[in-house]
PDB file of N, CA and C in Angstrom:
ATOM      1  N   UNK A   1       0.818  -1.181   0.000  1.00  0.00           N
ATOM      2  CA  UNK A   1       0.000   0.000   0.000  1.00  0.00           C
ATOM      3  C   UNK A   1       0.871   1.259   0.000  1.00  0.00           C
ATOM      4  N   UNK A   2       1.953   1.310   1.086  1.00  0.00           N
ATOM      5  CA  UNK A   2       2.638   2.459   0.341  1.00  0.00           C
ATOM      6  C   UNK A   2       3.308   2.755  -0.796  1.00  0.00           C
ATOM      7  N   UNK A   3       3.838   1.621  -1.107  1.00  0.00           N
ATOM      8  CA  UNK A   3       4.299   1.796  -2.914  1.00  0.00           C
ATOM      9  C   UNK A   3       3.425   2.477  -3.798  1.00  0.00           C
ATOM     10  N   UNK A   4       1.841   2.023  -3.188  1.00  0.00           N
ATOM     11  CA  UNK A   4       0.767   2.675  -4.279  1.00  0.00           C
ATOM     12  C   UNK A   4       0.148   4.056  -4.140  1.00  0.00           C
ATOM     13  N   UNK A   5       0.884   4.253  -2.482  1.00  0.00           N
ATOM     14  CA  UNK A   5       0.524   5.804  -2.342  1.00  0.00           C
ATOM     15  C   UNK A   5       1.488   6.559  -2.617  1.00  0.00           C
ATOM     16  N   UNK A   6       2.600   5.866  -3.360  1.00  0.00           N
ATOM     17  CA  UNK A   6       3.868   6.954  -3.513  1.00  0.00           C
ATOM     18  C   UNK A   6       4.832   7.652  -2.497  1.00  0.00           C
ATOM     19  N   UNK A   7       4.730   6.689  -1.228  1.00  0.00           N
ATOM     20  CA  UNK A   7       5.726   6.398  -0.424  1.00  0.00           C
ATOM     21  C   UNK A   7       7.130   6.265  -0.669  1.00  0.00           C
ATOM     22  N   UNK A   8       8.192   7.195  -0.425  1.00  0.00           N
ATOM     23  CA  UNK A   8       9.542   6.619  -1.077  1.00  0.00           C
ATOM     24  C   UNK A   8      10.152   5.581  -1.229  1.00  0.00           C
ATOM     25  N   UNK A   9      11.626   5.020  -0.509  1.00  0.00           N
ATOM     26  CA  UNK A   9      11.664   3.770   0.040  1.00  0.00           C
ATOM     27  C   UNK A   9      12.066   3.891   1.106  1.00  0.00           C
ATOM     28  N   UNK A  10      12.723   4.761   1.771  1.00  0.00           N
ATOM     29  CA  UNK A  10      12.814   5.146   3.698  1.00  0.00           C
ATOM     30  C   UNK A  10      11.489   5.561   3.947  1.00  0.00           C
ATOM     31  N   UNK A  11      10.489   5.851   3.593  1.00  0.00           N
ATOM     32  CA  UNK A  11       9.290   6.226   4.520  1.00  0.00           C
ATOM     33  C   UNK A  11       8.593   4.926   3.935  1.00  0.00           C
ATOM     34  N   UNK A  12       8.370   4.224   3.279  1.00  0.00           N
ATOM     35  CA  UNK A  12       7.924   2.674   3.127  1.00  0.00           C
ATOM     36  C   UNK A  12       8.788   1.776   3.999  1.00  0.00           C
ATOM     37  N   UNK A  13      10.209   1.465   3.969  1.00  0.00           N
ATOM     38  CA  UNK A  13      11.150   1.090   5.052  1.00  0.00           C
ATOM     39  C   UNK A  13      10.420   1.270   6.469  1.00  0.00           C
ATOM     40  N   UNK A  14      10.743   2.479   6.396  1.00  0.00           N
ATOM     41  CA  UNK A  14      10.343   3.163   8.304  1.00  0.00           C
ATOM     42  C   UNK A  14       8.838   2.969   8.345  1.00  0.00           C
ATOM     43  N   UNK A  15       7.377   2.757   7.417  1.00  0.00           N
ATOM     44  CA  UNK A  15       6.325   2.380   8.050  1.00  0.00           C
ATOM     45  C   UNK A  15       6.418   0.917   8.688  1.00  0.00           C
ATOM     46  N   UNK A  16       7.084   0.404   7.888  1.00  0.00           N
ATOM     47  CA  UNK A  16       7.044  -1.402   7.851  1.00  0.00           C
ATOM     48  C   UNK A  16       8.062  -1.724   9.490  1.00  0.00           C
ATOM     49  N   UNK A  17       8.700  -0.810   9.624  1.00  0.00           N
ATOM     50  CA  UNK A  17       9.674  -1.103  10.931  1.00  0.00           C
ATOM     51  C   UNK A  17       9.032  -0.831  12.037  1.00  0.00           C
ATOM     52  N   UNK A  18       7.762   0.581  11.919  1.00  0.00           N
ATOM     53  CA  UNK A  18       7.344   1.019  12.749  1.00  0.00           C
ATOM     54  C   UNK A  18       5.968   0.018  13.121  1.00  0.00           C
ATOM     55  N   UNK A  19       5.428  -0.607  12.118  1.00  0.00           N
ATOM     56  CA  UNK A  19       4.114  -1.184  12.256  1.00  0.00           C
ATOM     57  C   UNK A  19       4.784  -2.313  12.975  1.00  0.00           C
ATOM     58  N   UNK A  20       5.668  -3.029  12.558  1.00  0.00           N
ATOM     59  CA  UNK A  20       6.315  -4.458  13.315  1.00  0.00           C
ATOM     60  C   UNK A  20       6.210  -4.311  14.051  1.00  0.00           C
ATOM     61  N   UNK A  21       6.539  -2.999  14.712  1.00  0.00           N
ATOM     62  CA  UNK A  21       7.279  -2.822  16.704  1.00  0.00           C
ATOM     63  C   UNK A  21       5.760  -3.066  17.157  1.00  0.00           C
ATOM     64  N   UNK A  22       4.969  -2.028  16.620  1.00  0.00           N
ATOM     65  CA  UNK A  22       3.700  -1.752  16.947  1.00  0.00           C
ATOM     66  C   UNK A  22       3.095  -3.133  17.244  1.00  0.00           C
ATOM     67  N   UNK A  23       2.639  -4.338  16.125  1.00  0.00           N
ATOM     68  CA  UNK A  23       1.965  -5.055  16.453  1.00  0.00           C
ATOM     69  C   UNK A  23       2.986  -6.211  17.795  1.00  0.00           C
ATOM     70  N   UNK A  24       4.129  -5.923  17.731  1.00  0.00           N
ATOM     71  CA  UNK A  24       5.253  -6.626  18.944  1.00  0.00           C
ATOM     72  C   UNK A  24       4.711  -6.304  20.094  1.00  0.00           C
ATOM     73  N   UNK A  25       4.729  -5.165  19.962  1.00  0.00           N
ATOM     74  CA  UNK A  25       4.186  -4.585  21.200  1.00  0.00           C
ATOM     75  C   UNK A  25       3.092  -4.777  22.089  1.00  0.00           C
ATOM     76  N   UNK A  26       2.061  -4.871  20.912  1.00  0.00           N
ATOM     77  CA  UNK A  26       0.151  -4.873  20.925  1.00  0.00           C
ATOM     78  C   UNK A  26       0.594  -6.595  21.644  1.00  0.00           C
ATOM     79  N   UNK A  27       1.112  -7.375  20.835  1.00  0.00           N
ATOM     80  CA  UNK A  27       0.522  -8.719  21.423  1.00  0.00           C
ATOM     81  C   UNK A  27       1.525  -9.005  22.860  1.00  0.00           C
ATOM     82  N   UNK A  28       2.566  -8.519  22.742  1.00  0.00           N
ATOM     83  CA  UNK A  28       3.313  -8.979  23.968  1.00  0.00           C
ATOM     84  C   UNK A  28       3.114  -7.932  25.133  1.00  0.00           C
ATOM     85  N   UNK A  29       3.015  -6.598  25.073  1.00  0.00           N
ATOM     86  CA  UNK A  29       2.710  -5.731  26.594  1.00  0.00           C
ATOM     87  C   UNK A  29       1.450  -5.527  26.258  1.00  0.00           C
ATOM     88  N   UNK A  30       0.226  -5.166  25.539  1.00  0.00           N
ATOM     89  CA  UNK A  30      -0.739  -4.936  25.645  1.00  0.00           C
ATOM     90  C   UNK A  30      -1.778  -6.140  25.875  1.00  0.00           C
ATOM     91  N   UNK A  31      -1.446  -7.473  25.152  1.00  0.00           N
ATOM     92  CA  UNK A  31      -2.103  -8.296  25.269  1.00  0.00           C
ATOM     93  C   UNK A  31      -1.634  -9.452  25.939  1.00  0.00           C
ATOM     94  N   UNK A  32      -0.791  -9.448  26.646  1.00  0.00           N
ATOM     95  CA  UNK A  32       0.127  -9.996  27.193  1.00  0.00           C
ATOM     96  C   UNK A  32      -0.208 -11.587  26.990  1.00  0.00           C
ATOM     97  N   UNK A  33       0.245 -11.958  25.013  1.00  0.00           N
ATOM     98  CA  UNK A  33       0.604 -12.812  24.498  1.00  0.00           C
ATOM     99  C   UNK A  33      -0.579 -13.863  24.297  1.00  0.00           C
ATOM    100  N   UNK A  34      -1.996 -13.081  24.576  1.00  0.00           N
ATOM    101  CA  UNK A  34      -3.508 -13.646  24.945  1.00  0.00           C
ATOM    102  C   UNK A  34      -4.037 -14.468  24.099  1.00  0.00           C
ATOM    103  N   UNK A  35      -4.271 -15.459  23.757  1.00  0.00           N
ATOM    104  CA  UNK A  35      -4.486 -15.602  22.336  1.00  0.00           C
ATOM    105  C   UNK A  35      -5.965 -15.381  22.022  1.00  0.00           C
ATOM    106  N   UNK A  36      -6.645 -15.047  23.040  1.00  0.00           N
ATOM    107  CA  UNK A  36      -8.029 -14.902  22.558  1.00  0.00           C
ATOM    108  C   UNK A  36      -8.596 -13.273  22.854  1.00  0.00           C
ATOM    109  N   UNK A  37      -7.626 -12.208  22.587  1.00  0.00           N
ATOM    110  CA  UNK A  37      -7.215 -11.139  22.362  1.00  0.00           C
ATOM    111  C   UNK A  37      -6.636 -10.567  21.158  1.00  0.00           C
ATOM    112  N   UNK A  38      -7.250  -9.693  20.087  1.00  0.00           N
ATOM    113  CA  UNK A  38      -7.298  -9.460  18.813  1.00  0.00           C
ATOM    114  C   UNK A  38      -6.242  -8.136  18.759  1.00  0.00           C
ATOM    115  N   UNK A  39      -5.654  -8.244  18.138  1.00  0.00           N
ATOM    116  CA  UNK A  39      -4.629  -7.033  17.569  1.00  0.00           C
ATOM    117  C   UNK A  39      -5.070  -6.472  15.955  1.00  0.00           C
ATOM    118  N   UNK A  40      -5.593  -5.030  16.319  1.00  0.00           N
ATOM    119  CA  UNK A  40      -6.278  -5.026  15.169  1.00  0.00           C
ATOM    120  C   UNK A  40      -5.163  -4.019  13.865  1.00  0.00           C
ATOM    121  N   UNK A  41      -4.786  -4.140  12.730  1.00  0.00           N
ATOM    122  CA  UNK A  41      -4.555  -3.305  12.034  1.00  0.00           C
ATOM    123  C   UNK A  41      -5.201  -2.557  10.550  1.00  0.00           C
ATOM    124  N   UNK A  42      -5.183  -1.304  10.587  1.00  0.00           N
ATOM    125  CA  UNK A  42      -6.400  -0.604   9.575  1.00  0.00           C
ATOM    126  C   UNK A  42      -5.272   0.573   8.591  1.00  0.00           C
ATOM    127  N   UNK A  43      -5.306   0.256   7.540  1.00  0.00           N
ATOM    128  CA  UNK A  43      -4.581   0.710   6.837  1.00  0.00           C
ATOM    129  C   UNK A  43      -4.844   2.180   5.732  1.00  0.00           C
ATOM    130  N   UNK A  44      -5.259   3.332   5.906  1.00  0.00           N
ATOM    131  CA  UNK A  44      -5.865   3.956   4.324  1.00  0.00           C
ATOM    132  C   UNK A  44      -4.972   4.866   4.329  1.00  0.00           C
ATOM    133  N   UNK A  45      -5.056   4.908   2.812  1.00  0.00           N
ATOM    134  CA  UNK A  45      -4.341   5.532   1.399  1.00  0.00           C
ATOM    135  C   UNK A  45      -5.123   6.833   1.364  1.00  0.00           C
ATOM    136  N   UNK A  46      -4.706   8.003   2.001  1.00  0.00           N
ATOM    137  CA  UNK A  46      -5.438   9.215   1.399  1.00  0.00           C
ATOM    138  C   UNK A  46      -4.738  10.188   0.338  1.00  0.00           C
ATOM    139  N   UNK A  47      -5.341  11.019   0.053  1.00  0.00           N
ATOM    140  CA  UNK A  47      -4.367  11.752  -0.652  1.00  0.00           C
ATOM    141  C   UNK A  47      -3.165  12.140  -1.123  1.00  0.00           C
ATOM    142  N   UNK A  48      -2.963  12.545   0.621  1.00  0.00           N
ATOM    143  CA  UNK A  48      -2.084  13.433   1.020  1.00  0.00           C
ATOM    144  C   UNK A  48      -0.903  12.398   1.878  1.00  0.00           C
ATOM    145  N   UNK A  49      -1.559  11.230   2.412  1.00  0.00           N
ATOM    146  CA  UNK A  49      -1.039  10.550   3.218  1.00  0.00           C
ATOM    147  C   UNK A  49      -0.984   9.164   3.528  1.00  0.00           C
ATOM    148  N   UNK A  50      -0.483   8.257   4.123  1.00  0.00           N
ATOM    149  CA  UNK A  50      -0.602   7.276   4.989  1.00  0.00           C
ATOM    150  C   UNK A  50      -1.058   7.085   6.081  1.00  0.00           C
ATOM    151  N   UNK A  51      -2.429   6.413   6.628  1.00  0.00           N
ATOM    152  CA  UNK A  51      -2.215   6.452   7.957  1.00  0.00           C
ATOM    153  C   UNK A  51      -2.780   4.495   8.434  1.00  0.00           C
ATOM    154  N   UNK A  52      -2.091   4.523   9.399  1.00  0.00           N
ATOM    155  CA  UNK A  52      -2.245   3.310   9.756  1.00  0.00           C
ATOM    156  C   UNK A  52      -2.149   3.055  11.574  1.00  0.00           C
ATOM    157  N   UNK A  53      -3.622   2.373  12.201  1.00  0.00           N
ATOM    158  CA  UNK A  53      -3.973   2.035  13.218  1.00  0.00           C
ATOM    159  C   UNK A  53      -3.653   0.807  13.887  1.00  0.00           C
ATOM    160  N   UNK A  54      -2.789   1.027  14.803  1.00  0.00           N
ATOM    161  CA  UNK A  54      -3.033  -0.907  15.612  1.00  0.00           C
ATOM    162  C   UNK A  54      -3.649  -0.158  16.933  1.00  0.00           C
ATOM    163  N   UNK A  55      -4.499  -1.390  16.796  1.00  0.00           N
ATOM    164  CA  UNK A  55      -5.122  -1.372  18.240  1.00  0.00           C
ATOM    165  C   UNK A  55      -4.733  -3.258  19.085  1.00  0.00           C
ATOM    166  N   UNK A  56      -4.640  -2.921  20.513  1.00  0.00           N
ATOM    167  CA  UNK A  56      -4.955  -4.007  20.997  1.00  0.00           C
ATOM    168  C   UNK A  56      -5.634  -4.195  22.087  1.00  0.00           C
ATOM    169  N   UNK A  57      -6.461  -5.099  22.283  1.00  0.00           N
ATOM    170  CA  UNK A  57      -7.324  -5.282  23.690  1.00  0.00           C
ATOM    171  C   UNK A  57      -6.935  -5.933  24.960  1.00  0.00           C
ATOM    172  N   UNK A  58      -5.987  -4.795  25.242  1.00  0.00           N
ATOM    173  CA  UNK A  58      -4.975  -5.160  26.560  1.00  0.00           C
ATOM    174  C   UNK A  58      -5.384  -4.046  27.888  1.00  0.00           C
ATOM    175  N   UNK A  59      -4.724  -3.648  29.114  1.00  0.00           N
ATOM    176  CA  UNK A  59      -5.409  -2.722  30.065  1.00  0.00           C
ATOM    177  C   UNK A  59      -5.282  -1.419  29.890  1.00  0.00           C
ATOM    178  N   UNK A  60      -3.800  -0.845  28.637  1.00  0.00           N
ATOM    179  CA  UNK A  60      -4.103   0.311  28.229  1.00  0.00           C
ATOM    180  C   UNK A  60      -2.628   0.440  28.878  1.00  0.00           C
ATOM    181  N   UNK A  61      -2.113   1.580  28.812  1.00  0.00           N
ATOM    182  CA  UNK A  61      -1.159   2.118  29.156  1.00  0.00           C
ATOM    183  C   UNK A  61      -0.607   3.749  29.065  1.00  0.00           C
ATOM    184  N   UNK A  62      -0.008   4.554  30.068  1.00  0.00           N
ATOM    185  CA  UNK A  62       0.402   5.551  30.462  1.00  0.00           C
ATOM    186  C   UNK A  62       1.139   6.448  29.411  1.00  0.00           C
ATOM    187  N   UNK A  63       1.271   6.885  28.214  1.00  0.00           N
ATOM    188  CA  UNK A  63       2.344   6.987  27.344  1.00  0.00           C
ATOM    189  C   UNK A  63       3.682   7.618  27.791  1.00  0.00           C
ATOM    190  N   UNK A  64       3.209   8.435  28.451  1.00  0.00           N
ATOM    191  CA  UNK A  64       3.546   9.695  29.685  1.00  0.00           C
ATOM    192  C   UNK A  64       4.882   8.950  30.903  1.00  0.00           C
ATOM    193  N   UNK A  65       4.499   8.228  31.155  1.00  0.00           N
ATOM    194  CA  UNK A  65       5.439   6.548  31.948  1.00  0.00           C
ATOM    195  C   UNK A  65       5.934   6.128  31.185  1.00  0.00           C
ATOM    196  N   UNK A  66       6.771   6.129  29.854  1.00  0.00           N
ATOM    197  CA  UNK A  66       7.746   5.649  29.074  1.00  0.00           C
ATOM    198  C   UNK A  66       9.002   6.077  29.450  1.00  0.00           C
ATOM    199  N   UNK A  67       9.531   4.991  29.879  1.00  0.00           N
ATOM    200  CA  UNK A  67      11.163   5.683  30.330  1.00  0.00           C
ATOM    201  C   UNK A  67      11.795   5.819  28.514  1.00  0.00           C
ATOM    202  N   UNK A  68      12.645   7.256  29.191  1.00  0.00           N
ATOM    203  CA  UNK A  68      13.051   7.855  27.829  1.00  0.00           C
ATOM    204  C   UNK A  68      14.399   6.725  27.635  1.00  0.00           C
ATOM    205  N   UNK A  69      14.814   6.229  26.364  1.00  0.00           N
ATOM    206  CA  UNK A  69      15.982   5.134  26.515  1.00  0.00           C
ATOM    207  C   UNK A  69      17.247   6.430  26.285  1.00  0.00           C
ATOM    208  N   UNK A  70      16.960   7.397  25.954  1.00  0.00           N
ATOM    209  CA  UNK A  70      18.489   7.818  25.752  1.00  0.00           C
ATOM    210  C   UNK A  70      19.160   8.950  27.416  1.00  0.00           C
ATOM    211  N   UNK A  71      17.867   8.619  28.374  1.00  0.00           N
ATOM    212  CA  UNK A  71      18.583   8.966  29.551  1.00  0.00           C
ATOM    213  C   UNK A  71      19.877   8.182  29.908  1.00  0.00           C
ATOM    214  N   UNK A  72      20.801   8.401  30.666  1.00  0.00           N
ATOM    215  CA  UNK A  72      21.654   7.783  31.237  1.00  0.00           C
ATOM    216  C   UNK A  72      21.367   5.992  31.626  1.00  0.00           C
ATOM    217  N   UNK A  73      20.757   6.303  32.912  1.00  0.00           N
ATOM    218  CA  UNK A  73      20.184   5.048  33.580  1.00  0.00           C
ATOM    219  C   UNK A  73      19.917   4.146  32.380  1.00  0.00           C
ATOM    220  N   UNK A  74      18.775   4.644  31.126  1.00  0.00           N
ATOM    221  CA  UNK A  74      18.386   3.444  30.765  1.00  0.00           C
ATOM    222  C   UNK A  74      19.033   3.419  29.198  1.00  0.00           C
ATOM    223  N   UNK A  75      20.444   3.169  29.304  1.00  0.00           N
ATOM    224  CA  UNK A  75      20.861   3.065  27.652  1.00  0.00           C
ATOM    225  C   UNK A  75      21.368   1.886  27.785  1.00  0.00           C
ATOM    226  N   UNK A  76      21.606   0.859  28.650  1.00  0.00           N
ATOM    227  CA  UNK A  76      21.527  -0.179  28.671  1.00  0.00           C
ATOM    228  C   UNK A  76      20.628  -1.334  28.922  1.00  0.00           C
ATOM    229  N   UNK A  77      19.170  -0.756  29.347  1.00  0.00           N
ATOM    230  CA  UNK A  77      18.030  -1.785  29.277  1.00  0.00           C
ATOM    231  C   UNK A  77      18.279  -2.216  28.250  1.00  0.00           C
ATOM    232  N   UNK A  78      17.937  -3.539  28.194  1.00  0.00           N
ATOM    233  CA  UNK A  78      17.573  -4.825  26.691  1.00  0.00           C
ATOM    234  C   UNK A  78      16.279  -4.316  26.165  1.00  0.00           C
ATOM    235  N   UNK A  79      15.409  -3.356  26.264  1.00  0.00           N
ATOM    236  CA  UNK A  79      13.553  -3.117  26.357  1.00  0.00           C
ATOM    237  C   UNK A  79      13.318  -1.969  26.203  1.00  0.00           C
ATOM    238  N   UNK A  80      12.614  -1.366  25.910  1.00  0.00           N
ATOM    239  CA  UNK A  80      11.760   0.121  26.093  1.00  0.00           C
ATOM    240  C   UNK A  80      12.276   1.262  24.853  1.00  0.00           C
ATOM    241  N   UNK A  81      12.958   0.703  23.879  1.00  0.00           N
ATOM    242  CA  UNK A  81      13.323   1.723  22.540  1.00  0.00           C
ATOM    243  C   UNK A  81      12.078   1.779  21.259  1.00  0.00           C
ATOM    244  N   UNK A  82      10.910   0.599  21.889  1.00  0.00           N
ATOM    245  CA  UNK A  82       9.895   0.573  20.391  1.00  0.00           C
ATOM    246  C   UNK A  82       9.071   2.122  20.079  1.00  0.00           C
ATOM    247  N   UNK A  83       8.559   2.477  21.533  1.00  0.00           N
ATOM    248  CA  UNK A  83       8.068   3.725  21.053  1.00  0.00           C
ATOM    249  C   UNK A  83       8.462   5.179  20.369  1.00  0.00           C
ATOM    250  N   UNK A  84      10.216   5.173  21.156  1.00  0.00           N
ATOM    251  CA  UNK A  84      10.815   6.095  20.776  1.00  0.00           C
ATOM    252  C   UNK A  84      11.468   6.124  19.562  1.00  0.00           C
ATOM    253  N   UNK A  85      11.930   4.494  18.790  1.00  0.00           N
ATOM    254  CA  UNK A  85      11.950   4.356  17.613  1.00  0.00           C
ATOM    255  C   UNK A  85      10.722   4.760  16.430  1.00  0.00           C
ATOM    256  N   UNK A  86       9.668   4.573  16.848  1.00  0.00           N
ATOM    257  CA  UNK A  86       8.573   4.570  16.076  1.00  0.00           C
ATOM    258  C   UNK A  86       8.550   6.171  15.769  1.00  0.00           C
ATOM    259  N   UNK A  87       8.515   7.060  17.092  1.00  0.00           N
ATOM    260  CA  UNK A  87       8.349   8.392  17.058  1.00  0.00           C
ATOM    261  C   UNK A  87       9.731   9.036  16.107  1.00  0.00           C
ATOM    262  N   UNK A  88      10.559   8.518  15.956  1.00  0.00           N
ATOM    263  CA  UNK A  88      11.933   9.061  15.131  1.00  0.00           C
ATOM    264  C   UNK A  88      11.215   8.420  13.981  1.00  0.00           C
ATOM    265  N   UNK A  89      10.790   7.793  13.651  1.00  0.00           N
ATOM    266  CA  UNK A  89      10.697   7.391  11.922  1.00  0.00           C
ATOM    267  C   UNK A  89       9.259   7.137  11.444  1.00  0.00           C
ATOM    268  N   UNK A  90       8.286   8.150  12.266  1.00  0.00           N
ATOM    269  CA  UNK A  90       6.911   8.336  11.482  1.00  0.00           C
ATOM    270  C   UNK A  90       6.536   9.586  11.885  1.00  0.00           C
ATOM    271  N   UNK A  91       5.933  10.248  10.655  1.00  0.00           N
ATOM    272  CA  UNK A  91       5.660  12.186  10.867  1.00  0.00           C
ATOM    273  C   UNK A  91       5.116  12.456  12.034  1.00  0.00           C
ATOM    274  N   UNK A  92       4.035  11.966  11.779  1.00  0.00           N
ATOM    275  CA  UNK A  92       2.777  11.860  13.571  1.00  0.00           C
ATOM    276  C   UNK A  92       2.513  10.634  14.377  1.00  0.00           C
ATOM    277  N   UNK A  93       2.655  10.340  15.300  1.00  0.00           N
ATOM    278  CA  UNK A  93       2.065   9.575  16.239  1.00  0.00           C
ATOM    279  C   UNK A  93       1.514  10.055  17.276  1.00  0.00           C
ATOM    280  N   UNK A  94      -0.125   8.835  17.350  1.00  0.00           N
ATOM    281  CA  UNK A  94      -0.762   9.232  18.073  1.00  0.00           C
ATOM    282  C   UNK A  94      -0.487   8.195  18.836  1.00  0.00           C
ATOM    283  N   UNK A  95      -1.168   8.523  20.378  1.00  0.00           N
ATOM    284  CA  UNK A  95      -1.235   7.350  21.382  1.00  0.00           C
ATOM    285  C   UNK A  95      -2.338   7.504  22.087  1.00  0.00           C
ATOM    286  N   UNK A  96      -3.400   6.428  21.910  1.00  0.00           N
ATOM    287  CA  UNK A  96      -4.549   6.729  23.011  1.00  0.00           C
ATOM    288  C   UNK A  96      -4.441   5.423  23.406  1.00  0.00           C
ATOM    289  N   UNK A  97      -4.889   5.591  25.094  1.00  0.00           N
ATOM    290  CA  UNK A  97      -4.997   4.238  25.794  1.00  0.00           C
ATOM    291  C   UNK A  97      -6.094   4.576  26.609  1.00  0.00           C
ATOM    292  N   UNK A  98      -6.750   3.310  27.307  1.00  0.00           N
ATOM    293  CA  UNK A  98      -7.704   3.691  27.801  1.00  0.00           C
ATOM    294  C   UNK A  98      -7.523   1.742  28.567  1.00  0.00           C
ATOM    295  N   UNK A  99      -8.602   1.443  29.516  1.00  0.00           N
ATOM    296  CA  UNK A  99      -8.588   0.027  30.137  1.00  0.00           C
ATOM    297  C   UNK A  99      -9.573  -0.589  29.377  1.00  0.00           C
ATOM    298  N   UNK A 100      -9.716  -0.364  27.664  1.00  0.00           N
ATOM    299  CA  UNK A 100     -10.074  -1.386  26.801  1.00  0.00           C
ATOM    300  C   UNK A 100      -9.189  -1.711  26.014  1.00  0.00           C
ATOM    301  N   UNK A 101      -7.706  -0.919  26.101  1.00  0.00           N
ATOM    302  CA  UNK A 101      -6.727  -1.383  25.603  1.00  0.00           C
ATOM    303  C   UNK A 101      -5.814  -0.074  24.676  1.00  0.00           C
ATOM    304  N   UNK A 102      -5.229  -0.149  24.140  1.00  0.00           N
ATOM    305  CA  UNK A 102      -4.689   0.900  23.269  1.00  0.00           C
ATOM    306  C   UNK A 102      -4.570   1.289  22.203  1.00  0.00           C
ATOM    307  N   UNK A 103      -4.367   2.087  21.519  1.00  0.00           N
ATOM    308  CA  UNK A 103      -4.220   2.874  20.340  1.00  0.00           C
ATOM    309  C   UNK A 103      -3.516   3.743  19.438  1.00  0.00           C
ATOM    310  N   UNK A 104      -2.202   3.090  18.505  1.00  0.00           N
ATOM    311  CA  UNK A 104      -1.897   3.624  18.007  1.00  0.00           C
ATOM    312  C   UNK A 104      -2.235   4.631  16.251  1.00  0.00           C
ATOM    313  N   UNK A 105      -1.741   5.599  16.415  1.00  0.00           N
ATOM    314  CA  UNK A 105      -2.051   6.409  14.624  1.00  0.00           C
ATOM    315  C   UNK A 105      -1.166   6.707  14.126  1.00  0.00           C
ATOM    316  N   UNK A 106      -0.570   5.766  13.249  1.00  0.00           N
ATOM    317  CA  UNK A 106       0.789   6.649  12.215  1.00  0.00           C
ATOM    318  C   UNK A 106       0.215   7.506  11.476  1.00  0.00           C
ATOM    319  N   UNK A 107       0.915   8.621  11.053  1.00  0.00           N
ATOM    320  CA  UNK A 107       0.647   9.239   9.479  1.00  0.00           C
ATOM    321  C   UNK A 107       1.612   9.273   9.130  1.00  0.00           C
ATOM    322  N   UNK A 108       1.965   9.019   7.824  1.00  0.00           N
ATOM    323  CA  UNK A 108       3.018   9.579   6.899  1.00  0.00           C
ATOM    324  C   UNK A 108       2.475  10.131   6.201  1.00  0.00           C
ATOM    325  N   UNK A 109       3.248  11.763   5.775  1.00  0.00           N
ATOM    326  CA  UNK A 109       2.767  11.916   4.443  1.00  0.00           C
ATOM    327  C   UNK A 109       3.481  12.087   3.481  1.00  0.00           C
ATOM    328  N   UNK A 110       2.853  12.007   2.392  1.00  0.00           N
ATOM    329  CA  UNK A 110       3.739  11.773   1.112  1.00  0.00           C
ATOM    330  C   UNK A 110       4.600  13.006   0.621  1.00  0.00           C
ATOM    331  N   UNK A 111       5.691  12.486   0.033  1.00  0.00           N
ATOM    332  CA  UNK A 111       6.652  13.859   0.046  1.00  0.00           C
ATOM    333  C   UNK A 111       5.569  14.820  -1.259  1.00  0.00           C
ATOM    334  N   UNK A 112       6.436  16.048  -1.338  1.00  0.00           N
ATOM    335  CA  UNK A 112       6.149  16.565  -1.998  1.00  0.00           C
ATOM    336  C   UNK A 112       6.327  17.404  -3.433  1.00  0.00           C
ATOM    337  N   UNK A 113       7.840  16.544  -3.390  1.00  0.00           N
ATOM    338  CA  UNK A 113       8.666  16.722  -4.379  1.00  0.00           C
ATOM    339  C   UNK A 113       8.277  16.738  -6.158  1.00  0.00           C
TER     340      UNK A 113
END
């Protein structure tokens, strides 16, 4: 789908890296690996843009409570770089959580060259 929205190949690259983490994430901390717990992903092609949703039906989470990885203390955790990766290599991210589970929103948009 981004090839067909005219996605380059680093912002097609970086959706595909960012959606991975995303659904990693959804099934292992949000759904904590449930199997009868749905990880949902929704994909549309607009105009102007890319945008793409995972949701998962886990208890939700704090976004705000993300230890930052490039503090001191934590540049050696093995864990906790998916969000801040995602946020370096997609235009917008959204984050809604709530205790039906969470919600991510990429956008990319298409260059303009």
């Amino acid at each position: 789908m981004c090839k067909c929205a005219r996605l380059d190949t680093d912002q097609t690259d970086n959706m595909a890296i960012a959606v991975t983490e995303l659904v990693n994430n959804a099934i292992m901390h949000g759904n904590k690996q449930d199997p009868q717990k749905m990880v949902r992903i929704l994909a549309v092609y607009q105009t102007d843009r890319v945008v793409v949703t995972i949701e998962d039906e886990g208890e939700g989470f704090d976004p705000e409570e993300i230890d930052n990885p490039t503090d001191p203390q934590n540049l050696w955790k093995q864990n906790g770089r998916g969000v801040f990766l995602v946020k370096n290599l997609i235009d917008e991210v959204e984050i809604v959580s709530s205790s039906q589970g969470a919600k991510v929103v990429l956008t990319e948009f298409l260059n303009k060259e």
